[in-house]
PDB file of N, CA and C in Angstrom:
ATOM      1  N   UNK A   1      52.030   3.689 -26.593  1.00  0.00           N
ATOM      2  CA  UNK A   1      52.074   5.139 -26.510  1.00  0.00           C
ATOM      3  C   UNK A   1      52.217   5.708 -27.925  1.00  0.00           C
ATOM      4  N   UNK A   2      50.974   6.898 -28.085  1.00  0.00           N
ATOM      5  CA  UNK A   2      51.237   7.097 -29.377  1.00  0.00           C
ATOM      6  C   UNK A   2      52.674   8.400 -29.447  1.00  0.00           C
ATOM      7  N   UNK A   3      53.219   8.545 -31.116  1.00  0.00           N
ATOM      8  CA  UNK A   3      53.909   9.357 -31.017  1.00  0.00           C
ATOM      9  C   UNK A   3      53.569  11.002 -31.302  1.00  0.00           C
ATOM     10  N   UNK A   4      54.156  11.527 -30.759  1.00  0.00           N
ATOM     11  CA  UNK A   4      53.750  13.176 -30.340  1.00  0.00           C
ATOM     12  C   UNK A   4      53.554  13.753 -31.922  1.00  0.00           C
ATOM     13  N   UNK A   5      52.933  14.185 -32.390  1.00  0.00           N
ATOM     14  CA  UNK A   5      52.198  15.603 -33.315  1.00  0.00           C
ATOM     15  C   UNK A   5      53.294  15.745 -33.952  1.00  0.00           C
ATOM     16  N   UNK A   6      53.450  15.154 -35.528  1.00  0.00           N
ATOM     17  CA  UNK A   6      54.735  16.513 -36.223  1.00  0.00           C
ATOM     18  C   UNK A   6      54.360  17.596 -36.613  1.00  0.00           C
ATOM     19  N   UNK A   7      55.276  18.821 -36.210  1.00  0.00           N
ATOM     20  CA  UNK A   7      55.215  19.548 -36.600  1.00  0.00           C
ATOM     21  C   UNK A   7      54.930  19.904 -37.996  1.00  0.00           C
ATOM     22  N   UNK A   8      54.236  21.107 -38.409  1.00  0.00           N
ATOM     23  CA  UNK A   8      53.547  21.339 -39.888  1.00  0.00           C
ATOM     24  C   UNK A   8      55.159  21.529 -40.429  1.00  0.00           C
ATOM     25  N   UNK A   9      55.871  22.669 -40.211  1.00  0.00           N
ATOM     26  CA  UNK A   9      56.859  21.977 -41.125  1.00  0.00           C
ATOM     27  C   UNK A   9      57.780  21.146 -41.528  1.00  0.00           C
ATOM     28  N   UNK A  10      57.759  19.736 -40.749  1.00  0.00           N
ATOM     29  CA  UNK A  10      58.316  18.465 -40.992  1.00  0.00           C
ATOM     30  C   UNK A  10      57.301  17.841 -41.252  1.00  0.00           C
ATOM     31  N   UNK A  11      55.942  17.854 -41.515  1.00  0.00           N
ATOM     32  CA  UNK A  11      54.957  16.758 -42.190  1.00  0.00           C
ATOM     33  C   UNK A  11      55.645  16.759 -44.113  1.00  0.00           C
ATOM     34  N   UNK A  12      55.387  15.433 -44.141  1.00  0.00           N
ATOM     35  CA  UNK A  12      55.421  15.309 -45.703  1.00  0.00           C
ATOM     36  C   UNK A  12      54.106  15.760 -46.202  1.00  0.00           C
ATOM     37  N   UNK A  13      53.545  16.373 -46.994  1.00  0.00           N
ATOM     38  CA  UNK A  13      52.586  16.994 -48.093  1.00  0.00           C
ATOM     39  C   UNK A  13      51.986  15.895 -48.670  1.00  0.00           C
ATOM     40  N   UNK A  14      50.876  15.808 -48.944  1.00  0.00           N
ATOM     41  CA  UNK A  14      50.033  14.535 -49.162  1.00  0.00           C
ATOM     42  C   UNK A  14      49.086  15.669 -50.359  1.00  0.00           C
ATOM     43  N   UNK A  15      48.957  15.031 -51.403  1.00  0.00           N
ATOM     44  CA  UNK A  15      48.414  15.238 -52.473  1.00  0.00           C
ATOM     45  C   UNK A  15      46.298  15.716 -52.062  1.00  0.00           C
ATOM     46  N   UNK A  16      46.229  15.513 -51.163  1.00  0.00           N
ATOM     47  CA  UNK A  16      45.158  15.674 -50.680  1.00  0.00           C
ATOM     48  C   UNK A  16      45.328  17.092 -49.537  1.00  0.00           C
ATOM     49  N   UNK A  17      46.446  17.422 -48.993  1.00  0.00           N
ATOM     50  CA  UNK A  17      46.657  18.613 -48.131  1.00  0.00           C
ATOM     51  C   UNK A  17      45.944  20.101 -48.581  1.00  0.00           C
ATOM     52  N   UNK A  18      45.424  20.561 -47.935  1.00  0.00           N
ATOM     53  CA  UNK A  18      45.032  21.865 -48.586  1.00  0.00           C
ATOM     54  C   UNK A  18      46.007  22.999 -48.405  1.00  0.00           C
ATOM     55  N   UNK A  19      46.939  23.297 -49.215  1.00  0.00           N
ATOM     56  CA  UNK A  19      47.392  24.755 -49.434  1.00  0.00           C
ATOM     57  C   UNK A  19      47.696  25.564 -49.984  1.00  0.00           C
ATOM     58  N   UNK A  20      46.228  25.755 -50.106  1.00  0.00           N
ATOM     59  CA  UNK A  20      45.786  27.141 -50.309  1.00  0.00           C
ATOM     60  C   UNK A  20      45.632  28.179 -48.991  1.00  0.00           C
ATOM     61  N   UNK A  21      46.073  29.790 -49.177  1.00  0.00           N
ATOM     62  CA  UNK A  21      45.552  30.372 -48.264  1.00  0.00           C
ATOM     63  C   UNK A  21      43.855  30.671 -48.140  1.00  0.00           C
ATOM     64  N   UNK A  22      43.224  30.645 -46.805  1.00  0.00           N
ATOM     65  CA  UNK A  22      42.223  30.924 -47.431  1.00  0.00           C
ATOM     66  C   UNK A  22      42.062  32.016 -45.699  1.00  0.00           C
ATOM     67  N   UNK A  23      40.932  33.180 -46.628  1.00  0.00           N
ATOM     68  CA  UNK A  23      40.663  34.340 -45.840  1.00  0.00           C
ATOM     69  C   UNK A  23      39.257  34.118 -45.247  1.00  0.00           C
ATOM     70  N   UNK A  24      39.036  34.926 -44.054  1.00  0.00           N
ATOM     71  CA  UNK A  24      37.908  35.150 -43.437  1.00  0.00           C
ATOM     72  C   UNK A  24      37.193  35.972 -43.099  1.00  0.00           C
ATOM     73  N   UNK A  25      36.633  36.127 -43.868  1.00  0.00           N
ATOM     74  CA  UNK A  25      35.661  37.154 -43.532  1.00  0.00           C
ATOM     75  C   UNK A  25      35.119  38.132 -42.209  1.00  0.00           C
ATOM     76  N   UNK A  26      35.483  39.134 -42.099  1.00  0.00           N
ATOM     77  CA  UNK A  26      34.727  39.625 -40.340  1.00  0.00           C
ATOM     78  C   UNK A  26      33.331  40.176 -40.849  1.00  0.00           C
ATOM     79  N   UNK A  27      32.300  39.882 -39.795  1.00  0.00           N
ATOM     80  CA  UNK A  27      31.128  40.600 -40.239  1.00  0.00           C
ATOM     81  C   UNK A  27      31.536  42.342 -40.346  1.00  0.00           C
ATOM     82  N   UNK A  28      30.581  42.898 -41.073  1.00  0.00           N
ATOM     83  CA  UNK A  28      30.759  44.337 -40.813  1.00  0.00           C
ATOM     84  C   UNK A  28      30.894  45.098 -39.409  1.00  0.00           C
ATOM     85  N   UNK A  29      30.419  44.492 -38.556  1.00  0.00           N
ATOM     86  CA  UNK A  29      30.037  45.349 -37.206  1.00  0.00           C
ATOM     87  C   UNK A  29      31.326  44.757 -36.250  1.00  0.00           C
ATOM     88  N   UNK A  30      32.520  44.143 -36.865  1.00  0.00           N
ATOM     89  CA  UNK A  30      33.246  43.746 -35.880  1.00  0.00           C
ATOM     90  C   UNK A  30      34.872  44.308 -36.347  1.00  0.00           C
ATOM     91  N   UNK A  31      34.365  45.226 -37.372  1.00  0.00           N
ATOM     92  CA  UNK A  31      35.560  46.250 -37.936  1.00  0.00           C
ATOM     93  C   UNK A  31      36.618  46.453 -36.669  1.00  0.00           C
ATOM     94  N   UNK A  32      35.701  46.849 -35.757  1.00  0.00           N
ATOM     95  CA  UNK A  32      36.237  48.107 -34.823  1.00  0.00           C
ATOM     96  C   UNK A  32      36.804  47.167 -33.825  1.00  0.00           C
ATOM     97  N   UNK A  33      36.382  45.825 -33.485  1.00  0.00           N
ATOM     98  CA  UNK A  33      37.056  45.017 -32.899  1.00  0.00           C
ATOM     99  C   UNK A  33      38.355  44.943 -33.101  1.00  0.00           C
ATOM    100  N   UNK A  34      38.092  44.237 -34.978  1.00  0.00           N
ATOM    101  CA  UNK A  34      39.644  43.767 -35.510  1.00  0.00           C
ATOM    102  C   UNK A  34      40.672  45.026 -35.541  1.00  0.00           C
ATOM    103  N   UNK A  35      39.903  46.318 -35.247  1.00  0.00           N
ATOM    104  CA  UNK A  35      41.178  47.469 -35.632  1.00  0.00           C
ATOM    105  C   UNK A  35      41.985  47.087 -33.951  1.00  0.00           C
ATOM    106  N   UNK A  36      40.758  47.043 -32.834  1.00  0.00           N
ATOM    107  CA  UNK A  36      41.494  47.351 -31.740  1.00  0.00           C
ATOM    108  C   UNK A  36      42.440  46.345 -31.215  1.00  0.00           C
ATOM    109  N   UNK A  37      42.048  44.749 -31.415  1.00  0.00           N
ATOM    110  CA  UNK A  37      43.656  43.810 -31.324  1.00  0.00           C
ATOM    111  C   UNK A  37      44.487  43.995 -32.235  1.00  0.00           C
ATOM    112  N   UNK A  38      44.757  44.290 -33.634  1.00  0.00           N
ATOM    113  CA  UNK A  38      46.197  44.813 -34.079  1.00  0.00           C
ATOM    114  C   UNK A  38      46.445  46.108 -33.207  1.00  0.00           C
ATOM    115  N   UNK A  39      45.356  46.901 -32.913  1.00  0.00           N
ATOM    116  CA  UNK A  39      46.177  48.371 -32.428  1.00  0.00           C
ATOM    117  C   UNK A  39      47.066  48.073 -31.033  1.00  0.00           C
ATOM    118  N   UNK A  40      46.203  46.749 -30.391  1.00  0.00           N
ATOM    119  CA  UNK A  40      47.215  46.153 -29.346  1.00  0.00           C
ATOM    120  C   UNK A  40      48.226  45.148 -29.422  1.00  0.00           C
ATOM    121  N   UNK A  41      48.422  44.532 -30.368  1.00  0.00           N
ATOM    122  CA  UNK A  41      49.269  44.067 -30.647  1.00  0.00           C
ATOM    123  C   UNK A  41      50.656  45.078 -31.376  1.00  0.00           C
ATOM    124  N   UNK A  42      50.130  46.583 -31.810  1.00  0.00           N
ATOM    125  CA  UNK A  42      51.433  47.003 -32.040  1.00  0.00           C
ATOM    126  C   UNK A  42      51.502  48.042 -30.924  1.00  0.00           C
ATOM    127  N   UNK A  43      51.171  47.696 -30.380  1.00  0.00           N
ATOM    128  CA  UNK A  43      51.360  48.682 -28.913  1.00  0.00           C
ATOM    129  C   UNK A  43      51.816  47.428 -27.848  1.00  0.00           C
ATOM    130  N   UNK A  44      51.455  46.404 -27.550  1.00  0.00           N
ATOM    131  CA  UNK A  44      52.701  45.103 -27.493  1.00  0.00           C
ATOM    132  C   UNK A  44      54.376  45.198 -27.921  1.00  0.00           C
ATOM    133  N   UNK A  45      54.123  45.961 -29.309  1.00  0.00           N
ATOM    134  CA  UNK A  45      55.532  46.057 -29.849  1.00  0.00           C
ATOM    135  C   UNK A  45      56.365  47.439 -29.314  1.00  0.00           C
ATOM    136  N   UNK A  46      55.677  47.986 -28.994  1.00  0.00           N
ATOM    137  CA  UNK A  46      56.503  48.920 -28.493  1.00  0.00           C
ATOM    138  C   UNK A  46      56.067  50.058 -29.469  1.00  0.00           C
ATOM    139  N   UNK A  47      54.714  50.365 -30.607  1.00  0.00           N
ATOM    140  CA  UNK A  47      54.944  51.281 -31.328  1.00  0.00           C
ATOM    141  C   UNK A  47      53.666  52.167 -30.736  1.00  0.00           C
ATOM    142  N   UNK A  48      54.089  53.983 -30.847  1.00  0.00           N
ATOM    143  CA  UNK A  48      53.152  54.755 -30.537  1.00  0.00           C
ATOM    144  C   UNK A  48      52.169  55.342 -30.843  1.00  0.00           C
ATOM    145  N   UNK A  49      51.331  56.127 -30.771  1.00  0.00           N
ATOM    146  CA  UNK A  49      50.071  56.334 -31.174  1.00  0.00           C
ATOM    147  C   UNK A  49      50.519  56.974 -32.614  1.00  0.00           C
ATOM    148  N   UNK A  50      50.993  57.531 -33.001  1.00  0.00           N
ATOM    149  CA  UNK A  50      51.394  58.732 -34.421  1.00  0.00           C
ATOM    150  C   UNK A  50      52.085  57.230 -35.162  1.00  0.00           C
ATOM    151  N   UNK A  51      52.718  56.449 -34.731  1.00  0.00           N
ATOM    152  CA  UNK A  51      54.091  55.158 -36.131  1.00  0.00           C
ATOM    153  C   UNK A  51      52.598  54.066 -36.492  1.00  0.00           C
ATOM    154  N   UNK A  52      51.607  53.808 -34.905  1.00  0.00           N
ATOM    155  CA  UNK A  52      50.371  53.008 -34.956  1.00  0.00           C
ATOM    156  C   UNK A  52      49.223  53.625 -36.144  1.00  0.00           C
ATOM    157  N   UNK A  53      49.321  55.066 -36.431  1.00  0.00           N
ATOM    158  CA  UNK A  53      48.596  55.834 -37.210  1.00  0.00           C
ATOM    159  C   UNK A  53      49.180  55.558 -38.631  1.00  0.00           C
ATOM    160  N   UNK A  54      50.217  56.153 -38.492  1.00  0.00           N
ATOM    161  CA  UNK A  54      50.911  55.547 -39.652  1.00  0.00           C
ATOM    162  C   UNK A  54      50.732  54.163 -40.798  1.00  0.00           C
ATOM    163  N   UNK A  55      50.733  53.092 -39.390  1.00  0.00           N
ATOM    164  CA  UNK A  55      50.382  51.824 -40.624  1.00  0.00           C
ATOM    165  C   UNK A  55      49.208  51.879 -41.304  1.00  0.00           C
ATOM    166  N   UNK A  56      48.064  52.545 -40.261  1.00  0.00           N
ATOM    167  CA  UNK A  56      47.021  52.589 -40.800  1.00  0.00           C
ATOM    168  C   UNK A  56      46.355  53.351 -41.833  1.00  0.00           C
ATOM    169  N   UNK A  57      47.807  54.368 -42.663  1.00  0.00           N
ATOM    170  CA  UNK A  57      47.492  54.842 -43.613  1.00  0.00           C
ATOM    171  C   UNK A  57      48.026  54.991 -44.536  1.00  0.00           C
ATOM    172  N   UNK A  58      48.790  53.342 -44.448  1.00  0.00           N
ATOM    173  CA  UNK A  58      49.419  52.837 -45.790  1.00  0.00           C
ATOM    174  C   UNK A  58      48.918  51.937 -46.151  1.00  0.00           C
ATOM    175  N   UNK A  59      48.918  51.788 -47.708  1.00  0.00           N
ATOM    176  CA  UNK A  59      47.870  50.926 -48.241  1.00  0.00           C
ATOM    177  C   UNK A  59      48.784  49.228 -48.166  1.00  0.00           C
ATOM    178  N   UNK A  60      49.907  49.212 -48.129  1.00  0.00           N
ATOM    179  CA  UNK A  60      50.241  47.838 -48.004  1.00  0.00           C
ATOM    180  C   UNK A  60      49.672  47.205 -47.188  1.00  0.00           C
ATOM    181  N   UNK A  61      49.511  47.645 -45.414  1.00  0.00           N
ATOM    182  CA  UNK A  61      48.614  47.181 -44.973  1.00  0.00           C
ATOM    183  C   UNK A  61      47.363  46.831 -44.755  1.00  0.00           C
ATOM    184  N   UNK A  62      46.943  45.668 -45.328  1.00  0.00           N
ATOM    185  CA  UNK A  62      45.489  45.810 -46.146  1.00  0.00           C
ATOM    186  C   UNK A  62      44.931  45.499 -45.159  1.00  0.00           C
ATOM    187  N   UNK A  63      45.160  44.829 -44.292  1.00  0.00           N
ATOM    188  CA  UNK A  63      44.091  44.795 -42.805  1.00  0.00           C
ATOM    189  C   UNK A  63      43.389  46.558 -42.268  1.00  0.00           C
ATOM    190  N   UNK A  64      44.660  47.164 -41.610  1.00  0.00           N
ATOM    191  CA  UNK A  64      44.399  47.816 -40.676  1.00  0.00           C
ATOM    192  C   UNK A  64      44.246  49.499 -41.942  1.00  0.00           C
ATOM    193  N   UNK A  65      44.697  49.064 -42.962  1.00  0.00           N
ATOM    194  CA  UNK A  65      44.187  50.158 -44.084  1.00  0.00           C
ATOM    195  C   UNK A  65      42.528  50.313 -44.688  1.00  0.00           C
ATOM    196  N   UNK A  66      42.448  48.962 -44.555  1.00  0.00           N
ATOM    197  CA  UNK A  66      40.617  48.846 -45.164  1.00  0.00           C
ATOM    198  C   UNK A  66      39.857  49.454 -43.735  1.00  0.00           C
ATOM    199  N   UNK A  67      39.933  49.642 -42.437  1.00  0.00           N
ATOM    200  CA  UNK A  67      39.253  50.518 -41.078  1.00  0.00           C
ATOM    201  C   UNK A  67      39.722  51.590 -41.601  1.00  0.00           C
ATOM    202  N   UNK A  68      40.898  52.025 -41.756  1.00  0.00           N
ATOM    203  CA  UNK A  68      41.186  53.352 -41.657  1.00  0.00           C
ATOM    204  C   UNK A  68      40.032  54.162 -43.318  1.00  0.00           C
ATOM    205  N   UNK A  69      39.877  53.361 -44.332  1.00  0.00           N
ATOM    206  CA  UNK A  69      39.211  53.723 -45.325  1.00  0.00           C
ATOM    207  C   UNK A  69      37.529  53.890 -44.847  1.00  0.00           C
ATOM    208  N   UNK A  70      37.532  52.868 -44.374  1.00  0.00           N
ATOM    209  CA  UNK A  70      35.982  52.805 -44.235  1.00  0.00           C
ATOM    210  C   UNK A  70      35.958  53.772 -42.945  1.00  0.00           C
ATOM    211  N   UNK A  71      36.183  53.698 -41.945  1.00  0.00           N
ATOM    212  CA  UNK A  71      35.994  54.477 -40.761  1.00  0.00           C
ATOM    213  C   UNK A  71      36.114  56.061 -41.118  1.00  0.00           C
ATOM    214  N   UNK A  72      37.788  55.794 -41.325  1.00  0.00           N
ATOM    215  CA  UNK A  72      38.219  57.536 -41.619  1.00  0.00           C
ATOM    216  C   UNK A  72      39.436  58.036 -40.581  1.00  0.00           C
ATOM    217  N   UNK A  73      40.052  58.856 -40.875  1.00  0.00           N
ATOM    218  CA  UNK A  73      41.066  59.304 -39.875  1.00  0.00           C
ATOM    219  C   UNK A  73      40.832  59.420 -38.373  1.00  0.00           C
ATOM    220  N   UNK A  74      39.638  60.282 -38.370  1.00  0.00           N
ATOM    221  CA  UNK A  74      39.499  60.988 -36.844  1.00  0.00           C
ATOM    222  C   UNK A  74      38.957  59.825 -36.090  1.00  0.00           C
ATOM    223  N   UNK A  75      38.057  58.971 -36.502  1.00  0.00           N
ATOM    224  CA  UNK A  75      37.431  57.398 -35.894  1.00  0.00           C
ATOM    225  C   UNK A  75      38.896  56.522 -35.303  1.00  0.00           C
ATOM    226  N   UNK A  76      39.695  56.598 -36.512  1.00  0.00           N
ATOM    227  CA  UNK A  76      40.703  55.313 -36.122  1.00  0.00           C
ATOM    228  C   UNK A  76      41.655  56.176 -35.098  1.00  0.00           C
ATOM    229  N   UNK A  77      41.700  57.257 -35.154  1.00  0.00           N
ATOM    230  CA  UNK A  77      42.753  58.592 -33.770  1.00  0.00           C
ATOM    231  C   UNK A  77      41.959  57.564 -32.460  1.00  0.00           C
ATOM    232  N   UNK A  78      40.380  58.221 -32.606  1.00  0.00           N
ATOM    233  CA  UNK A  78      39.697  57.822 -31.604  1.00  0.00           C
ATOM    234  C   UNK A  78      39.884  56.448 -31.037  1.00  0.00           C
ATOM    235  N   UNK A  79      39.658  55.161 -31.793  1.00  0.00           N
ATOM    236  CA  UNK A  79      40.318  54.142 -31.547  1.00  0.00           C
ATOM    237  C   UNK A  79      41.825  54.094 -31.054  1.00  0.00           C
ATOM    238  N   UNK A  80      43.014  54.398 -31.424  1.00  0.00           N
ATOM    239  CA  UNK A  80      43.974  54.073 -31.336  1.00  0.00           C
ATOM    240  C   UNK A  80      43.916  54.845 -29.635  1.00  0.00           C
ATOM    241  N   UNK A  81      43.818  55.887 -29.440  1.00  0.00           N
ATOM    242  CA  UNK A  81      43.709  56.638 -27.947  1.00  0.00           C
ATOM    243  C   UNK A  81      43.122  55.960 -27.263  1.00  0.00           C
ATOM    244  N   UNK A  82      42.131  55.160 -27.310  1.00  0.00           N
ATOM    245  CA  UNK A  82      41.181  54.455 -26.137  1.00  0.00           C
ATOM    246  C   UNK A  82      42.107  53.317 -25.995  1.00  0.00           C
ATOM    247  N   UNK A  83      42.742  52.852 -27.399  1.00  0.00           N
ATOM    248  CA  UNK A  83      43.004  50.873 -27.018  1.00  0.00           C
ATOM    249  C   UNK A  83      44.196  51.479 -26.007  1.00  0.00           C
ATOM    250  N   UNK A  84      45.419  52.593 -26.422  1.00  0.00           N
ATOM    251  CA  UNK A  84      46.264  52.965 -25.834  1.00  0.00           C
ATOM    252  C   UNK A  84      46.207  53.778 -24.216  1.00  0.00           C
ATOM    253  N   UNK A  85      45.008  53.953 -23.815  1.00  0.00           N
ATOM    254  CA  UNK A  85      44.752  54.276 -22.625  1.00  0.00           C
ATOM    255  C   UNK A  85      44.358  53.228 -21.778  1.00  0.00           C
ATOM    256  N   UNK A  86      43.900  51.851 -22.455  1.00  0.00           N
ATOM    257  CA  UNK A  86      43.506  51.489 -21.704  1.00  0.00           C
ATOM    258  C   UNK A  86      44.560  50.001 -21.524  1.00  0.00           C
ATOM    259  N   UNK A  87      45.665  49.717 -22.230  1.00  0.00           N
ATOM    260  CA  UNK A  87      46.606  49.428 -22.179  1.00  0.00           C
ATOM    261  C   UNK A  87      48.191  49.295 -22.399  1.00  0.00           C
ATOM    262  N   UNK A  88      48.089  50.888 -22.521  1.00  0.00           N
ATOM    263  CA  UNK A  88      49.513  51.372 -22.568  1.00  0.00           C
ATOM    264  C   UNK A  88      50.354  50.832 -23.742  1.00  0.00           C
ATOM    265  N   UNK A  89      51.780  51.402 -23.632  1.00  0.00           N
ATOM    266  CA  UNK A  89      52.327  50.783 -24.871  1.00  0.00           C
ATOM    267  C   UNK A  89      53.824  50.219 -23.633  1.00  0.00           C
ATOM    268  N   UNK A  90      54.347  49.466 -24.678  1.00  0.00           N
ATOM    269  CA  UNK A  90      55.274  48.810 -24.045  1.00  0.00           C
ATOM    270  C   UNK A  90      56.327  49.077 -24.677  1.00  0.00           C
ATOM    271  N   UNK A  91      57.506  49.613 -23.274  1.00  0.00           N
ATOM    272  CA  UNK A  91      58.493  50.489 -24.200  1.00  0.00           C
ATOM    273  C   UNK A  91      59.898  49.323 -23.186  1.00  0.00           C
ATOM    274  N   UNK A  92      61.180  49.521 -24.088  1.00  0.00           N
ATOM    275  CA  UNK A  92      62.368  48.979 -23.548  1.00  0.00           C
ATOM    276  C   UNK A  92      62.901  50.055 -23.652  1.00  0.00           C
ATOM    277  N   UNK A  93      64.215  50.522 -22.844  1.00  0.00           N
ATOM    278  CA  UNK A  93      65.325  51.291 -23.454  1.00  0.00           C
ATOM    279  C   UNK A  93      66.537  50.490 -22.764  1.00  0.00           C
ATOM    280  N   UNK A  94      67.560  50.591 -23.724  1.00  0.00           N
ATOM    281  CA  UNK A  94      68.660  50.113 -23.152  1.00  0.00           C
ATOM    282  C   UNK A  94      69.974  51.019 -23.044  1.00  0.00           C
ATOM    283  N   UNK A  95      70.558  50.757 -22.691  1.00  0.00           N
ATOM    284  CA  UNK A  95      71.636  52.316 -22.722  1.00  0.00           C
ATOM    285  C   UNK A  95      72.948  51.394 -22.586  1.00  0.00           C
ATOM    286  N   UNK A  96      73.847  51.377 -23.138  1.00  0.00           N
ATOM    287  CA  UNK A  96      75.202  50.866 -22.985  1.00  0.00           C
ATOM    288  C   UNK A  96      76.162  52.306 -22.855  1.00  0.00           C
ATOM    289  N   UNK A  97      76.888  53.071 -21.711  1.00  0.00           N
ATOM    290  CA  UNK A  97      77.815  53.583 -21.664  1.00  0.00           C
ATOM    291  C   UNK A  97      78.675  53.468 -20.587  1.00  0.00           C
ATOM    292  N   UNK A  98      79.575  54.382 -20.362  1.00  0.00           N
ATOM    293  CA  UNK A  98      80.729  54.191 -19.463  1.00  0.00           C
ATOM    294  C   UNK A  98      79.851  54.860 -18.224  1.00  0.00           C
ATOM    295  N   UNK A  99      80.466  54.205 -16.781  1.00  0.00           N
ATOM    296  CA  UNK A  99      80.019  55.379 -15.807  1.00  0.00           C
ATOM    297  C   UNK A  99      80.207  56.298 -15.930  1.00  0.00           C
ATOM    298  N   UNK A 100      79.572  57.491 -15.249  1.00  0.00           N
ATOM    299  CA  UNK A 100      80.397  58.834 -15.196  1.00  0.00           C
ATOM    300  C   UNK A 100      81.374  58.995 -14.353  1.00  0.00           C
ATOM    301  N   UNK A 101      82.066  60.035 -15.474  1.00  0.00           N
ATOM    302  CA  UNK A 101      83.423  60.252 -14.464  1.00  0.00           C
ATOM    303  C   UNK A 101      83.494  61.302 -13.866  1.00  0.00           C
ATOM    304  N   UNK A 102      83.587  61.402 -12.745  1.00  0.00           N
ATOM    305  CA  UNK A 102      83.846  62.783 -11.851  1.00  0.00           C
ATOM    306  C   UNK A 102      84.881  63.813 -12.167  1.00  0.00           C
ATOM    307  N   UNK A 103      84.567  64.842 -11.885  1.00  0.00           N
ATOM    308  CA  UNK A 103      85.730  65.614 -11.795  1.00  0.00           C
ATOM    309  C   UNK A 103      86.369  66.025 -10.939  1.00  0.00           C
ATOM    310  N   UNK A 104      86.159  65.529  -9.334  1.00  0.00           N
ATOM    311  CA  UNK A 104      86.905  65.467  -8.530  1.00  0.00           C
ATOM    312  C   UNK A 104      86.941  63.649  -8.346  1.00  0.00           C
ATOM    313  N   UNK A 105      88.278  63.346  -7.981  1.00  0.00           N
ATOM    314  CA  UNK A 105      88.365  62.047  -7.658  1.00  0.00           C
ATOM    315  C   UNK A 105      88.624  61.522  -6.346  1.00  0.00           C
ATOM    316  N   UNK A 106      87.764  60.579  -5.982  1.00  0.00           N
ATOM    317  CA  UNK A 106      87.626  60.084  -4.221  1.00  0.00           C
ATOM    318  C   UNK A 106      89.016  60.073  -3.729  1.00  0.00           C
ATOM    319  N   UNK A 107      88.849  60.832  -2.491  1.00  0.00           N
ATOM    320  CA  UNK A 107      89.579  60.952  -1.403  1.00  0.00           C
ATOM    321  C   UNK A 107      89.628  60.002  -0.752  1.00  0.00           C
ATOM    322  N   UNK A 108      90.372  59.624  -0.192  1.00  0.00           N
ATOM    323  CA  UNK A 108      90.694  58.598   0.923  1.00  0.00           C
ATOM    324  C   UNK A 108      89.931  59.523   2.165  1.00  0.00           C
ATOM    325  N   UNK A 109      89.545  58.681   2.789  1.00  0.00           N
ATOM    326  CA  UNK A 109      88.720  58.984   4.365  1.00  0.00           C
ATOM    327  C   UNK A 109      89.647  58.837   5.667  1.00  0.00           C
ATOM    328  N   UNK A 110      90.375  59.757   5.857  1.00  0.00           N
ATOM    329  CA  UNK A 110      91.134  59.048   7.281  1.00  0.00           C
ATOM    330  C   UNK A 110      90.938  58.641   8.087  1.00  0.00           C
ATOM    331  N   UNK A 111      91.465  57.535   8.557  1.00  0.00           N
ATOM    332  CA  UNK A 111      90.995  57.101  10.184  1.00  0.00           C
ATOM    333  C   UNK A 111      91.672  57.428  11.443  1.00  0.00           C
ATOM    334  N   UNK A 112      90.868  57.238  12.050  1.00  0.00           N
ATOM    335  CA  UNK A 112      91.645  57.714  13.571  1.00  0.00           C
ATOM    336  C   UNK A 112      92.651  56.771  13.924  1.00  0.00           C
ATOM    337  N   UNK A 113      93.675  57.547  14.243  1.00  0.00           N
ATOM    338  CA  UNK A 113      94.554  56.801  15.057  1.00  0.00           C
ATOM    339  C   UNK A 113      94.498  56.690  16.481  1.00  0.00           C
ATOM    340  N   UNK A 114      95.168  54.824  16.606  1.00  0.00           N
ATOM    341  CA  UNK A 114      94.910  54.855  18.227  1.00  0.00           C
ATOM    342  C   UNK A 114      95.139  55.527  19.303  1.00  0.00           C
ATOM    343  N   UNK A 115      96.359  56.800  19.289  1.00  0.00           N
ATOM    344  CA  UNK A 115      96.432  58.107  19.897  1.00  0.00           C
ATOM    345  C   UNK A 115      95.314  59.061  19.635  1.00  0.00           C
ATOM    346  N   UNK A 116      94.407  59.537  19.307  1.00  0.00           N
ATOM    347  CA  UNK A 116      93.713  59.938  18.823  1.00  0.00           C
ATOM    348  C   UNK A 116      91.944  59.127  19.782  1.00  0.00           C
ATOM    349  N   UNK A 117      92.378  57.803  19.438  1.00  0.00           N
ATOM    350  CA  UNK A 117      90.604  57.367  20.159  1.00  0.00           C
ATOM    351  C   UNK A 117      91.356  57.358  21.947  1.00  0.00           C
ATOM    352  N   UNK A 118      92.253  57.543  21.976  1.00  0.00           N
ATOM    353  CA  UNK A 118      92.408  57.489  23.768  1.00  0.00           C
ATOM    354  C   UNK A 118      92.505  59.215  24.170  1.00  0.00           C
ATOM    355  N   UNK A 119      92.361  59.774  23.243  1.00  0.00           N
ATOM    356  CA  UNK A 119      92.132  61.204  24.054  1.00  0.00           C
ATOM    357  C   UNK A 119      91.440  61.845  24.132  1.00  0.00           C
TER     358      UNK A 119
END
């Protein structure tokens, strides 16, 4: 039986390993693809159409900044509204507080007494 796959970061590095990063090219016509899986993947994260706009018009992000350059604002709106209509965004909320407290406090309910159910 052979032994199972090590993991990349417990392999030892062999003088022959390649690492280097290396990039890939998208053809031109598949821009609009690559905008719309990040736009779902941060709509996965929980972020909305205006914070999703946002990345896309900061230049650190050099992915989803080079569509927003070449396309243009109103194209990538258009994009971000369709990927987000057609699979929503994914939201959590969590709330940690006390119950509420009433301002009247429960009454006791009386019961009948056994004089009472015989008459």
């Amino acid at each position: 039986m052979e032994p199972l796959a090590t993991h990349g970061s417990a392999k030892v590095a062999e003088p022959t390993d390649p690492l280097d990063l290396v990039g890939t090219l998208v053809p031109g016509g598949e821009i609009d693809e690559l905008a719309r899986s990040l736009i779902e993947e941060y709509a996965a994260m929980g972020y909305d159409a205006k914070r999703i706009l946002e990345l896309f018009r900061q230049p650190d992000y050099l992915a989803v900044h080079s569509v927003y350059r070449i396309r243009g604002e109103d194209a990538v709106c258009r994009l971000i509204d369709g990927v987000l209509a057609e699979c929503g965004v994914f939201r959590v909320t969590e709330v940690d507080s006390a119950p509420p407290v009433s301002a009247c406090p429960p009454q006791p309910i009386p019961l009948p007494t056994a004089s009472e159910d015989e008459g």
